[in-house]
Protein backbone atom coordinates (compact mmCIF):
# COMPACT_ATOMS: atom_id res chain seq x y z
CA UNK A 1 23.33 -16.69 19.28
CA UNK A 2 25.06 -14.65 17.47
CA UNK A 3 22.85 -13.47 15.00
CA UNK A 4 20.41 -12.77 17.60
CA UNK A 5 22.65 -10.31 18.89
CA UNK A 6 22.93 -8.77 16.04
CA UNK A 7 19.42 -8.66 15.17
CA UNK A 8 18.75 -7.40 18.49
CA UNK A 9 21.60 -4.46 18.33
CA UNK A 10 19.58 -3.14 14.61
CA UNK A 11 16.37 -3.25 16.41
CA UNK A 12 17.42 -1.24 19.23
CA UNK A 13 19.02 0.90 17.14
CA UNK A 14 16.02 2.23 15.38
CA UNK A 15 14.10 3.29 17.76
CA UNK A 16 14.05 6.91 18.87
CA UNK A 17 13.78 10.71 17.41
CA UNK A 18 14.67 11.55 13.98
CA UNK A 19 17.67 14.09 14.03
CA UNK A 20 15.95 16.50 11.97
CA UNK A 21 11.82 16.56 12.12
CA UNK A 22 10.09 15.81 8.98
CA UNK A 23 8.39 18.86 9.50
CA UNK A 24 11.29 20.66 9.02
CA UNK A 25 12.42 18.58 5.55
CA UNK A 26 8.81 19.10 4.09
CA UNK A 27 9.18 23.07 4.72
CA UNK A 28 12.12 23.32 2.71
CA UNK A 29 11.10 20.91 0.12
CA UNK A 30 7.71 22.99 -0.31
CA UNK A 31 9.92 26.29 0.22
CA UNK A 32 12.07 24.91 -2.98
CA UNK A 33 9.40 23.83 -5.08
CA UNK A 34 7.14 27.41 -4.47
CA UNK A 35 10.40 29.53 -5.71
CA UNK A 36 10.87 27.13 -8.37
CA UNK A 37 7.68 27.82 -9.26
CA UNK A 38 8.29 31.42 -8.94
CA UNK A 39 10.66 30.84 -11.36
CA UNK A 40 9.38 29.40 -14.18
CA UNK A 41 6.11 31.37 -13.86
CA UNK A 42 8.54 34.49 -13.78
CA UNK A 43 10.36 33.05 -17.30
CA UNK A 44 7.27 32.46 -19.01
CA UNK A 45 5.47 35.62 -18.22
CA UNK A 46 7.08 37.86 -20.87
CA UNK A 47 6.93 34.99 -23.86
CA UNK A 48 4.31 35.24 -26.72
CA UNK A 49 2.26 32.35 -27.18
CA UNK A 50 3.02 30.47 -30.50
C-alpha cells in the first residue's frame, strides 16, 4: 500500500509545464554556440596557414 502511494505521488508529480520552455534553453544554447563560433572564426582569421 505503501509503495503504491508512493508510486502514485512521483507520477503525479510529473505531470505539468516545464518551468522554463525548451524553446527558451535551445535559444541560448544556439545563442552560445553562434558567438563561440564568432570567436574562434574571429582568432583564426589573422593566422597564416602553415
Amino acid at each position: 500500500m505503501l509503495s503504491t502511494a508512493i508510486t502514485l505521488a512521483a507520477e503525479s508529480s510529473e505531470h505539468g509545464d516545464p518551468v522554463v520552455h525548451p524553446y527558451v534553453i535551445g535559444a541560448i544554447a544556439l545563442g552560445l554556440l553562434l558567438v563561440l563560433l564568432a570567436a574562434v572564426v574571429s582568432f583564426g582569421g589573422g593566422r597564416e596557414h602553415s
